[in-house]
Protein backbone atom coordinates (compact mmCIF):
# COMPACT_ATOMS: atom_id res chain seq x y z
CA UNK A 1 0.00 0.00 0.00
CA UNK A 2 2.90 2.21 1.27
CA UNK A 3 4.46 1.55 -2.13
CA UNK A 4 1.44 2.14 -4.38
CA UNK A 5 1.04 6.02 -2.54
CA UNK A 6 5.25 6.62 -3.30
CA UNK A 7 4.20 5.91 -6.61
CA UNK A 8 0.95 7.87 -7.22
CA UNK A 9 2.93 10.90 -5.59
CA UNK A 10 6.01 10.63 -8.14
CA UNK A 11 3.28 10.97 -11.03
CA UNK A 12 1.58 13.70 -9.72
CA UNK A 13 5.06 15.33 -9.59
CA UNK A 14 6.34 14.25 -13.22
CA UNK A 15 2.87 15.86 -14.35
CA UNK A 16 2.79 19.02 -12.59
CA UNK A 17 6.98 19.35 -13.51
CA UNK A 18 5.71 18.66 -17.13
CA UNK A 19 2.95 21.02 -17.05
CA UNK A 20 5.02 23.81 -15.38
CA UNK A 21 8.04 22.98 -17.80
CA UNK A 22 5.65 23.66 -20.77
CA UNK A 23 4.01 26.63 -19.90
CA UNK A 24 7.65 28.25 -19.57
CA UNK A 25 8.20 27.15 -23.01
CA UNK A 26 4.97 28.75 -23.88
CA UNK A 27 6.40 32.38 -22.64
CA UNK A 28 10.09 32.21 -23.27
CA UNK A 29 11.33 35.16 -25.14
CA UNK A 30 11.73 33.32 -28.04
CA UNK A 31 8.28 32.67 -28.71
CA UNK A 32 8.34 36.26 -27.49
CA UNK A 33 10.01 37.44 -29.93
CA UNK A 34 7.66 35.32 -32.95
CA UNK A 35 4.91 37.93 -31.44
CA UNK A 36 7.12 41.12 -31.78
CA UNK A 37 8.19 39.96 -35.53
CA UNK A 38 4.66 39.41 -36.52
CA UNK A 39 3.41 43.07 -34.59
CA UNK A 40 6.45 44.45 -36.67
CA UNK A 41 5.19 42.96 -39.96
CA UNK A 42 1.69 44.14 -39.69
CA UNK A 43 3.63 47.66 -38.47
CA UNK A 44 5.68 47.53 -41.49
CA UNK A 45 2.96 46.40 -44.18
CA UNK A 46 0.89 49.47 -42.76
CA UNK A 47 3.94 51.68 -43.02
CA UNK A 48 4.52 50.61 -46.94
CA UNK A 49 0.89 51.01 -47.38
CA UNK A 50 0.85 54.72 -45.67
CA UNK A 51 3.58 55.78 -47.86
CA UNK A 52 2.15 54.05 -51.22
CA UNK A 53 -0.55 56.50 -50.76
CA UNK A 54 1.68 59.26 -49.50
CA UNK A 55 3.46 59.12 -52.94
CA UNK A 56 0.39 58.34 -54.90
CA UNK A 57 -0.41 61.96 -54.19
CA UNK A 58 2.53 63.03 -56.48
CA UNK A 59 4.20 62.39 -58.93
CA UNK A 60 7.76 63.10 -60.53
CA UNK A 61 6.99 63.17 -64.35
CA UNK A 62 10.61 64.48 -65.35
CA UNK A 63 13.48 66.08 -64.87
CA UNK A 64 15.59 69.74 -65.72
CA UNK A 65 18.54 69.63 -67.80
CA UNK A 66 20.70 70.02 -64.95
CA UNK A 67 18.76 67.28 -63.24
CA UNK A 68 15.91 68.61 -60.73
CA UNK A 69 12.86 67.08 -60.35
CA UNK A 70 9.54 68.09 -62.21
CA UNK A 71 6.41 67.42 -60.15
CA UNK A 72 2.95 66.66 -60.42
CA UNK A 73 1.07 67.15 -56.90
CA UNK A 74 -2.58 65.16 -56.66
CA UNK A 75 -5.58 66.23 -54.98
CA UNK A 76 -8.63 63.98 -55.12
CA UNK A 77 -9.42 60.47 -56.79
CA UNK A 78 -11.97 61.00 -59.57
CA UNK A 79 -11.75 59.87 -63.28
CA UNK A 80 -11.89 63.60 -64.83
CA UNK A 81 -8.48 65.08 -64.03
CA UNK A 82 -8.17 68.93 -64.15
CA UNK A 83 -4.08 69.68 -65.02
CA UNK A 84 -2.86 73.51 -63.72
CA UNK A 85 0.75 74.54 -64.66
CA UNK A 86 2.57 77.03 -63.75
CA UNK A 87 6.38 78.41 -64.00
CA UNK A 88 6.89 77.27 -67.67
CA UNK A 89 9.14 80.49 -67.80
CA UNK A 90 10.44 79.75 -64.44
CA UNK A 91 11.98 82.89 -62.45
CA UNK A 92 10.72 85.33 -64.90
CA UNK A 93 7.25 84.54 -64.46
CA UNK A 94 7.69 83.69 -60.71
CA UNK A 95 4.31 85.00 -59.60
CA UNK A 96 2.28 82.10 -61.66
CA UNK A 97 4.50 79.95 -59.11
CA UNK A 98 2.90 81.16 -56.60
CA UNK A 99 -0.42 81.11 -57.90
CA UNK A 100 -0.13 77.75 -58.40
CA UNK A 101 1.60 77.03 -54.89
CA UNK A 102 -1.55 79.26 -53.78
CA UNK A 103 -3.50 76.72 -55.10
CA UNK A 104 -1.83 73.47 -53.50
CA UNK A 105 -2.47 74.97 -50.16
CA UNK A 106 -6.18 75.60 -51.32
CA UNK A 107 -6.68 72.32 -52.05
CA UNK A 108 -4.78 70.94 -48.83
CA UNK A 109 -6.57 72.97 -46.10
CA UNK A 110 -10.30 72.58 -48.16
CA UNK A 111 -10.05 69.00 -49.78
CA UNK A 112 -14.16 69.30 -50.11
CA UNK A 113 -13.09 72.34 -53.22
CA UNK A 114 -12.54 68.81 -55.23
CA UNK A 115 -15.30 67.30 -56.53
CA UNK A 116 -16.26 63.83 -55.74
CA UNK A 117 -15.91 62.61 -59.95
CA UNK A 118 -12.45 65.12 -59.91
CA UNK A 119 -8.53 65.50 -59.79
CA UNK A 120 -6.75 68.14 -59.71
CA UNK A 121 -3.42 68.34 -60.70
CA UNK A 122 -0.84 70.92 -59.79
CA UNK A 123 2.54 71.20 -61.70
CA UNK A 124 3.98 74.50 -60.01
CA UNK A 125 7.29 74.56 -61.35
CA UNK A 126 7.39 73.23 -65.19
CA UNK A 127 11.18 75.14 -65.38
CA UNK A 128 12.58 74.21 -62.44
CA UNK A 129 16.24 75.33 -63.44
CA UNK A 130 14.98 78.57 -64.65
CA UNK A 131 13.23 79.25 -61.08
CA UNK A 132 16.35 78.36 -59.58
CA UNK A 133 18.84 80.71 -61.63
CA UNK A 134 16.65 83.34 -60.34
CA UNK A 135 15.51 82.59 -56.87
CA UNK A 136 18.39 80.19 -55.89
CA UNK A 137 15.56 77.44 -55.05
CA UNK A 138 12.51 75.41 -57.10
CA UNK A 139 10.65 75.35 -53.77
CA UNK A 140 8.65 77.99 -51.65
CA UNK A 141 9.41 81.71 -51.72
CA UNK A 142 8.10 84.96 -50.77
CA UNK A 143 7.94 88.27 -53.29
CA UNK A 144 10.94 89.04 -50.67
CA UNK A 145 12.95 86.76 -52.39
CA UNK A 146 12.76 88.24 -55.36
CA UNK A 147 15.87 89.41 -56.98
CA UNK A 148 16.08 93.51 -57.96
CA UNK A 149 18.53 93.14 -60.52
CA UNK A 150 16.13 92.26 -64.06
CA UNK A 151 18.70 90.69 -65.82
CA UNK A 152 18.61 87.94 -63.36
CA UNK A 153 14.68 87.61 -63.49
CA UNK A 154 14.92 87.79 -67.48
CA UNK A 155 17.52 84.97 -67.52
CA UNK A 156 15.38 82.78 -65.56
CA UNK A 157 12.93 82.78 -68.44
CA UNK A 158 14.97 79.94 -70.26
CA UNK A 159 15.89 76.61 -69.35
CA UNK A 160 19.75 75.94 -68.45
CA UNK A 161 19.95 75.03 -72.56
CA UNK A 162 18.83 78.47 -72.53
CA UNK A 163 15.78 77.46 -74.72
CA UNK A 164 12.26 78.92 -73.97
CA UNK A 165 10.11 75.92 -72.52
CA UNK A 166 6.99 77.85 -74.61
CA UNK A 167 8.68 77.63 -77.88
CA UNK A 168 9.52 73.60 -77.88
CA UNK A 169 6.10 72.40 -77.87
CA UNK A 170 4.64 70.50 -81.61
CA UNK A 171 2.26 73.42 -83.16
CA UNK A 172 3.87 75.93 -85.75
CA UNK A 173 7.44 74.61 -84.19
CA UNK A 174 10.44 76.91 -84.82
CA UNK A 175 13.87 76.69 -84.15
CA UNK A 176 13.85 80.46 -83.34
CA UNK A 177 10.42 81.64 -81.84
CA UNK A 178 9.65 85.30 -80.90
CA UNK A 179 8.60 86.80 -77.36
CA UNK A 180 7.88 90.41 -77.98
CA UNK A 181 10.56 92.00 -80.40
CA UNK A 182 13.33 89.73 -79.27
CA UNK A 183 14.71 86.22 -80.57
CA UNK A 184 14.46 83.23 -78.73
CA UNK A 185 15.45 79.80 -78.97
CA UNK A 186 12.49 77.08 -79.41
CA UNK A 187 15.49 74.26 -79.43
CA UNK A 188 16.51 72.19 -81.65
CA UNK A 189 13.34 70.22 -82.39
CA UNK A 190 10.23 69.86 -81.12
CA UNK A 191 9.79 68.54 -77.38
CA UNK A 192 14.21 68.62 -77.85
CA UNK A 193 13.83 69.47 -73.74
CA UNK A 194 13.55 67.02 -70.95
CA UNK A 195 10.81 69.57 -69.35
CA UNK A 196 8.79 69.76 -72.51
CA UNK A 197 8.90 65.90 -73.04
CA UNK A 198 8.13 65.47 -69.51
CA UNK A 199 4.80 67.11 -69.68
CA UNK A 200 4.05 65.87 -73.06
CA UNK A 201 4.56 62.22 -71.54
CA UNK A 202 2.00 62.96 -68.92
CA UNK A 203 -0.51 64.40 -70.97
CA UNK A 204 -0.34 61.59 -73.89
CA UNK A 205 -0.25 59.24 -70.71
CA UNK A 206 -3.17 60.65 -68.01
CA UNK A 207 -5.41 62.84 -71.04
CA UNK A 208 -6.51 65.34 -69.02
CA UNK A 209 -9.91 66.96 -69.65
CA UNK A 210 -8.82 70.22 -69.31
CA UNK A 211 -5.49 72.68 -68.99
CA UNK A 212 -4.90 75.49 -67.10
CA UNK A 213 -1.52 76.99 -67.78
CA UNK A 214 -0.68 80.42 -65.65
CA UNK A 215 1.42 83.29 -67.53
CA UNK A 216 2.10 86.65 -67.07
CA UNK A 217 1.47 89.34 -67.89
CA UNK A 218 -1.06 90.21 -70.11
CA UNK A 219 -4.13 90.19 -68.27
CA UNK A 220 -6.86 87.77 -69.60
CA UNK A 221 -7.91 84.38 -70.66
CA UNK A 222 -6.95 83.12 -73.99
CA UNK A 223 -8.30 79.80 -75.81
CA UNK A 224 -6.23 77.64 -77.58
CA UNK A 225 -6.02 76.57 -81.92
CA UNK A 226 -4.09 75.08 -83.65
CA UNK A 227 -5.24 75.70 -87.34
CA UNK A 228 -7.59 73.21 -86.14
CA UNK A 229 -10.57 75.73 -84.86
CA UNK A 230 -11.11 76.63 -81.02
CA UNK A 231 -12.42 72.83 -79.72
CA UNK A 232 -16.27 73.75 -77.97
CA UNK A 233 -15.15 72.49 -74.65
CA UNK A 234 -12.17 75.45 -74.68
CA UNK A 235 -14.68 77.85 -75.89
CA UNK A 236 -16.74 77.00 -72.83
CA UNK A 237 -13.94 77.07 -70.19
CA UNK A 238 -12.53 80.25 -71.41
CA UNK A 239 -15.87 81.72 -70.72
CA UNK A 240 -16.34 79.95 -67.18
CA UNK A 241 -12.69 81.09 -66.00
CA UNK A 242 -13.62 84.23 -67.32
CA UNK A 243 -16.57 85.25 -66.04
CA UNK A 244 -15.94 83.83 -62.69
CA UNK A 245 -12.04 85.40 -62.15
CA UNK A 246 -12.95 88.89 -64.00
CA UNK A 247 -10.00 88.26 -66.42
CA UNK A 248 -11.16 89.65 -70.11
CA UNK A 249 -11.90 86.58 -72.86
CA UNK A 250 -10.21 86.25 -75.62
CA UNK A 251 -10.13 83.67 -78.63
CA UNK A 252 -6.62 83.83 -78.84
CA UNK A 253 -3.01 85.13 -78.12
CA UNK A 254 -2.38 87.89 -81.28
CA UNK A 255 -0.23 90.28 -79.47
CA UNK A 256 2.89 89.08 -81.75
CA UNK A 257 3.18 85.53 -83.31
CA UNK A 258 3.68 82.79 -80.89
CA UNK A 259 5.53 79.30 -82.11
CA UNK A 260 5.33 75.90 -80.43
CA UNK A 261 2.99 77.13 -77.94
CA UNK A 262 2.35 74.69 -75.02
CA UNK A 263 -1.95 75.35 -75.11
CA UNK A 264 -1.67 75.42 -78.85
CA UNK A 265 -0.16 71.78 -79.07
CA UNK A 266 -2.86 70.69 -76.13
CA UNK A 267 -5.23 71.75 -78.75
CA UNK A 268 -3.87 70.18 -81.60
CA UNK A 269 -4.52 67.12 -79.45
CA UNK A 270 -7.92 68.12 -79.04
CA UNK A 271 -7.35 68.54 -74.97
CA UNK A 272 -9.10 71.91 -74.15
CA UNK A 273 -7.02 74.24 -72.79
CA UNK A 274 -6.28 78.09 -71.77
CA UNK A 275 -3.59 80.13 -71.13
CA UNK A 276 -4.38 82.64 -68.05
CA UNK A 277 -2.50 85.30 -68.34
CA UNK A 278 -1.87 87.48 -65.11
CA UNK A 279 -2.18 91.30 -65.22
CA UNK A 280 1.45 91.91 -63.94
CA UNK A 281 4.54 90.37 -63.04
CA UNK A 282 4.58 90.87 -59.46
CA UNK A 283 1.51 89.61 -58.37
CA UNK A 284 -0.13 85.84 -57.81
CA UNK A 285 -3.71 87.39 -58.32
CA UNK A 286 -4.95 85.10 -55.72
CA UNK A 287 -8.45 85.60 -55.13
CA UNK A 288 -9.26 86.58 -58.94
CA UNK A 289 -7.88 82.86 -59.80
CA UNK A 290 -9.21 80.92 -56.98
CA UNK A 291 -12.82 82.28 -58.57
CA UNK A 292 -11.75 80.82 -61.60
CA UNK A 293 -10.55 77.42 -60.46
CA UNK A 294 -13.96 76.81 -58.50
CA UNK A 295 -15.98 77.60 -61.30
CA UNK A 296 -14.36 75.42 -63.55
CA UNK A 297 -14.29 72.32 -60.86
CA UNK A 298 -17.86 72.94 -60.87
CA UNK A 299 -18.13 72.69 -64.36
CA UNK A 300 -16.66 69.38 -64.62
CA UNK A 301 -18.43 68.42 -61.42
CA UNK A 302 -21.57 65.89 -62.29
């Protein structure tokens, strides 16, 4: 009997040791650590994910001749993308850099401005080396910034191949264009710079439904032609931009003959599109074009 009770008792103890000897097992750090790697891939997949989206939001669609990036910033999902450029004469015609900068932070602190069927598009800088040969950056600035000497804000007019960006484009193409009374160079064939090609990639490649590209300074809204007739569609968005921002309408830019005009090859591709065309050089004009821009989101809004 004596022996039979030794013997119970040893199994109870080989059980419980087993049982305790497991459970330790159970919460070593090793299995520990399993936990922690899987918390750290769900952590990392939501961190990849995050930034996917983060970077969805923009996009780099070229680069300068001396290598800076060109980019496109997105607001809003919808199928019917609305394209706004500005800076295609970089430091010259800094102020439609800030109009369109104006307009990122628009969009950014009222994301309800973009309609639900909508995207917007921003390219603020389209010559980024130009901006930067007068301003010394291609990001934010103030009108404080802005050099005295007018050489410098002339010079930043031209890409660092010294060919104006507004001359390069595929309608009535020239090697030597015209802006005013003075000779300029429109490169050596059509789209022959990276920022032209850039954009012209991302048009053939997104086909916008409409283009908004920001001058200065001659105060109005002009449609776009290319021997081809003003498209309907331009004819109507000159006249909602128009009416809404106060600019004058006009059916085109006849001040002195423009070749390889950015708008004009848009229209060639039958994408509607306007130049606006700000009343001076020193000026974003604000509040004039953020009356424009909501009337034409609400245009295209269904």
């Amino acid at each position: 009997m004596k022996k039979t009770t030794i013997a119970i008792v040893v199994i109870i103890i080989i059980i419980v040791g087993y049982i305790i000897i497991r459970n330790l097992s159970n919460n070593n750090p090793q299995n520990l650590d399993t936990t922690l790697d899987t918390t750290e891939q769900v952590d990392n997949q939501t961190a990849t994910t995050t930034k996917e989206q983060t970077d969805k939001s923009r996009t780099v669609i070229g680069m300068s001749v001396e290598g800076r990036d060109i980019t496109a910033y997105h607001y809003g999902i919808g199928d019917t993308e609305i394209l706004f450029v500005g800076g295609i004469h970089g430091g010259y015609e800094w102020n439609t850099v800030l109009t369109a900068y104006g307009l990122m932070d628009y969009l950014t602190t009222k994301p309800s401005a973009v309609p639900q069927n909508v995207k917007v598009t921003v390219i603020p800088v389209l010559n980024p080396d130009g901006l930067n040969k007068t301003m010394g950056t291609t990001g934010l600035f103030t009108k404080a910034d802005v050099p005295t000497t007018q050489s410098q804000v002339i010079a930043g007019r031209f890409n660092a191949n010294k060919v104006d960006l507004n001359r390069n484009f595929d309608c009535d193409w020239q090697a030597t264009g015209k802006w005013q009374n003075t000779d300029v160079s429109g490169g050596s064939s059509a789209f022959s710079e990276p920022e032209s090609l850039g954009i012209k990639n991302y048009i053939e490649t997104n086909q916008p439904k409409a283009v908004v590209v920001w001058y200065s300074a001659a105060n109005g809204v002009f449609a776009s032609s290319c021997h081809n007739g003003v498209l309907p569609e331009t004819q109507t968005i000159t006249k909602v931009y128009s009416n809404a921002s106060g600019y004058p309408a006009y059916q085109e830019f006849n001040f002195y003959e423009i070749t390889g005009d950015m708008v004009n090859w848009l229209a060639k591709n039958n994408i509607p599109a306007i130049s606006v065309l700000l009343s001076t050089h020193d000026d974003a004009e604000w509040s004039k074009n953020q009356k424009g821009i909501d009337a034409l989101l609400a245009h295209y809004a269904k």
